[in-house]
Protein backbone atom coordinates (compact mmCIF):
# COMPACT_ATOMS: atom_id res chain seq x y z
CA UNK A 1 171.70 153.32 34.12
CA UNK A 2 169.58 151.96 37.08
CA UNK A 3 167.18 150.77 34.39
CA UNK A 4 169.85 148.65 32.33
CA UNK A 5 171.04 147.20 35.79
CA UNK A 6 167.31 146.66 36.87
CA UNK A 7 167.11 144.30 33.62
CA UNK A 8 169.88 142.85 33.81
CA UNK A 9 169.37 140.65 37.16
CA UNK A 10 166.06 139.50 35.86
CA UNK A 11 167.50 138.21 32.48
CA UNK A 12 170.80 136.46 34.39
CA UNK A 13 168.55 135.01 36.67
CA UNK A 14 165.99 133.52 34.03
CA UNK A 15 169.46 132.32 32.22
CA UNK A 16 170.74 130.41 35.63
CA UNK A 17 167.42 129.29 35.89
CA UNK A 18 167.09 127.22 32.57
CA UNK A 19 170.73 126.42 32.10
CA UNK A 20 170.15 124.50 35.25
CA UNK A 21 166.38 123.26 34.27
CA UNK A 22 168.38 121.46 31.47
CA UNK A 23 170.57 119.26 33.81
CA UNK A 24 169.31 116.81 36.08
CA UNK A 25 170.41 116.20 39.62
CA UNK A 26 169.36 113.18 40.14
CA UNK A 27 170.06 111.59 36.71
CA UNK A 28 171.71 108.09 37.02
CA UNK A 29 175.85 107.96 37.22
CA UNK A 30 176.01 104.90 34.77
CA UNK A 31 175.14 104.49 31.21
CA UNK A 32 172.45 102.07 30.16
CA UNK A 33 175.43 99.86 28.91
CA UNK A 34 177.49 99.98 31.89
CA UNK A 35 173.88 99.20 33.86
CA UNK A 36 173.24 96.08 30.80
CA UNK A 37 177.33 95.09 31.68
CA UNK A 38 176.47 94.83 35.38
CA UNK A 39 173.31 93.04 35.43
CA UNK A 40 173.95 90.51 32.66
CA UNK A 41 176.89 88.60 34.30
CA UNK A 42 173.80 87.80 36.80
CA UNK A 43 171.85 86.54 34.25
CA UNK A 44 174.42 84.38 32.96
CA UNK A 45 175.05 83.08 36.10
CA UNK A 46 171.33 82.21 36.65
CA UNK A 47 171.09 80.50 33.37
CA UNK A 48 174.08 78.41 34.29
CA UNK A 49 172.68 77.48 37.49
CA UNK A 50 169.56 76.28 35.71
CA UNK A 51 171.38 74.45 33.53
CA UNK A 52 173.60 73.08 36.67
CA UNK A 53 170.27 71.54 37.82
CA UNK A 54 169.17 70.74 34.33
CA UNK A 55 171.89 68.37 34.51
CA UNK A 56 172.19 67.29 38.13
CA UNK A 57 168.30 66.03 36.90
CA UNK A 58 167.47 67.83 39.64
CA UNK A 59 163.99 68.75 38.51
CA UNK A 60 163.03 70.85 41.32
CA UNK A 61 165.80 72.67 41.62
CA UNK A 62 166.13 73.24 38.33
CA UNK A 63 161.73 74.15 38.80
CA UNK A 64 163.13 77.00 41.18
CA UNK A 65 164.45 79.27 38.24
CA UNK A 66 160.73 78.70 36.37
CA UNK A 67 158.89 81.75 36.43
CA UNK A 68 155.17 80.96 38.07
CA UNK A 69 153.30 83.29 35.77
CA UNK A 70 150.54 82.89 33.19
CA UNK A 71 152.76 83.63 30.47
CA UNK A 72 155.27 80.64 31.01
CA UNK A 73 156.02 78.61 27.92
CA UNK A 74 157.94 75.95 26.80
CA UNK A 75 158.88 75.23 23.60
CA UNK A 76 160.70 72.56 21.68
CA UNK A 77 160.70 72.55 17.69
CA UNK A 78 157.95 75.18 17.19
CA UNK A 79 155.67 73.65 19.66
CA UNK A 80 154.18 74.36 22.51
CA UNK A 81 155.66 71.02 25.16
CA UNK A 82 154.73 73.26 28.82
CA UNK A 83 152.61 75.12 29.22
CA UNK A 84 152.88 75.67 33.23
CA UNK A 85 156.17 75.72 35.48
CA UNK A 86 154.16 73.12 37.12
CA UNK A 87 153.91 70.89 33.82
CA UNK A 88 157.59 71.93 33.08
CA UNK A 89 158.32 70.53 36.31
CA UNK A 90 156.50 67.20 35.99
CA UNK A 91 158.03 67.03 32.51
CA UNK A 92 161.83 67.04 33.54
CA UNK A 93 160.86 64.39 36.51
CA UNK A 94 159.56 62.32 33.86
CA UNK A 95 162.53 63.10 31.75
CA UNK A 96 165.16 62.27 34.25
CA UNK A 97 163.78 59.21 35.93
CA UNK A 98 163.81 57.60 32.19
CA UNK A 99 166.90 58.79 30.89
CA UNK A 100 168.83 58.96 34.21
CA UNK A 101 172.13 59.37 31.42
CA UNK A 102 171.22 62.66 29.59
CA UNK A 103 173.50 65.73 29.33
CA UNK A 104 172.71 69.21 27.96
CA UNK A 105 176.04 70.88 27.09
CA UNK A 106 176.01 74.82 26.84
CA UNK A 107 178.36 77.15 24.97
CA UNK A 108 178.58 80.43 23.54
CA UNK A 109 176.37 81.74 26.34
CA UNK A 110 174.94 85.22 25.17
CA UNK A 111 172.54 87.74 27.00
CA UNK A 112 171.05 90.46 26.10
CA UNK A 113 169.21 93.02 28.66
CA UNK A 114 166.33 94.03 27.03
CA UNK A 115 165.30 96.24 30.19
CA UNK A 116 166.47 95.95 33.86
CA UNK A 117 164.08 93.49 34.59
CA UNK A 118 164.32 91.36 31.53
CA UNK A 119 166.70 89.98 28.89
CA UNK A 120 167.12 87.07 26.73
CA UNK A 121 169.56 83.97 26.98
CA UNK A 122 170.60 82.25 23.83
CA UNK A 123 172.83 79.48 23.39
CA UNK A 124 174.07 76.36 21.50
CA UNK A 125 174.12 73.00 22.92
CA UNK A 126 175.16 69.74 22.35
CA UNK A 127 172.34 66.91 24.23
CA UNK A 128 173.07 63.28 24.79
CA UNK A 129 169.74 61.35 26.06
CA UNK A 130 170.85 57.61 27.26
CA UNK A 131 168.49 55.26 29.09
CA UNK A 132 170.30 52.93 31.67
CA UNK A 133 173.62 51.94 29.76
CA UNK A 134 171.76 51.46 26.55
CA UNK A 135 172.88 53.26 23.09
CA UNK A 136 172.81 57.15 23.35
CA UNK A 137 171.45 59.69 20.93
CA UNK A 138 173.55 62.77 20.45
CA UNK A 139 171.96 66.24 18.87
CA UNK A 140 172.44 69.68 18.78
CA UNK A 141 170.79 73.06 18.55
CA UNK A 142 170.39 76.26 19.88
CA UNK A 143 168.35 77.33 23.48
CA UNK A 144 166.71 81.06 24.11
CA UNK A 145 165.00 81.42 27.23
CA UNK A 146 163.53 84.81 28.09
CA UNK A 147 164.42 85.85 31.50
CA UNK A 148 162.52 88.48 34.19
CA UNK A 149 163.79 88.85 37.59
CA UNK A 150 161.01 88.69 40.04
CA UNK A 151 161.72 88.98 43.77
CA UNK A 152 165.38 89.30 43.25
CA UNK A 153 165.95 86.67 41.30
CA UNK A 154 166.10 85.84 37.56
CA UNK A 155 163.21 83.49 36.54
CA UNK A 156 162.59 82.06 32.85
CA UNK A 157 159.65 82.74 31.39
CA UNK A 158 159.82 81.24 27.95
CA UNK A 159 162.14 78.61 27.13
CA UNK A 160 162.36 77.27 23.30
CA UNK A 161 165.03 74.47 22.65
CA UNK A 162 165.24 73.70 18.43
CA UNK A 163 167.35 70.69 17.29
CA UNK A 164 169.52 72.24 14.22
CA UNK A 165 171.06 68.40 13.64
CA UNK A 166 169.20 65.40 13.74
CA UNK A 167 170.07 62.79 16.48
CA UNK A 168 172.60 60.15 15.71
């Protein structure tokens, strides 16, 4: 009987000790989802500022939610336009200062976290470009800029803008 009670601690214990192997302490207390629901309102909100400075032609403000990184790109119709925040930057000056008018419209906002530091932006927009008073050209299309927060802050790191109507 001693012998059957002498085996029987061991085999409880080793049972304690995987049943508890097999749960984590320190696992997280959200779901990925609830974690993606959480950060992506913060994206959105980023990508609205941008586009808040986007059309306040505020090109260095709107320079501040560039990423600085090798990998930066802009693209408009398939092609390469920027290929540095610092050329993105010059760009919209240039932009702005000759079509003081223009307005990029967003809707249907979407985000998607791809991890916790990165997700994607898409959207459709409506663009007017005017020069001083003179006639205006009106198109539309669809935006995705790749996001990746970097110092605590969500910076794009590709942009690609394609026209899906031609302007009228």
């Amino acid at each position: 009987m001693k012998m059957r009670r002498f085996l029987i601690a061991p085999a409880l214990a080793g049972i304690l000790l995987v049943s508890t192997s097999c749960s984590n302490p320190f696992a997280p207390t959200t779901t990925s989802e609830e974690a993606a629901a959480t950060v992506a309102p913060e994206v959105k909100t980023a990508v609205e500022e941008f586009l808040s400075k986007y059309n306040a032609h505020e090109a260095e403000g709107a320079g501040e939610f560039l990423a600085d990184d090798p990998g930066f790109q802009w693209l408009e119709d398939g092609r390469t336009v920027y290929e540095t925040r610092a050329a993105a930057i010059a760009g919209l000056t240039s932009f702005f200062s000759g079509f003081a008018s223009s307005r990029l419209e967003a809707y249907d906002i979407k985000v998607v976290m791809l991890a916790d530091e990165a997700a994607v932006a898409t959207f459709r927009y409506a663009q007017t470009i005017s020069a001083g008073g003179q006639a205006a050209l009106k198109g539309e299309g669809t935006m995705t800029l790749a996001l990746t927060q970097r110092d605590g802050s969500w910076k794009i790191l590709v942009a690609h803008k394609s026209a899906s109507a031609f302007p009228r």
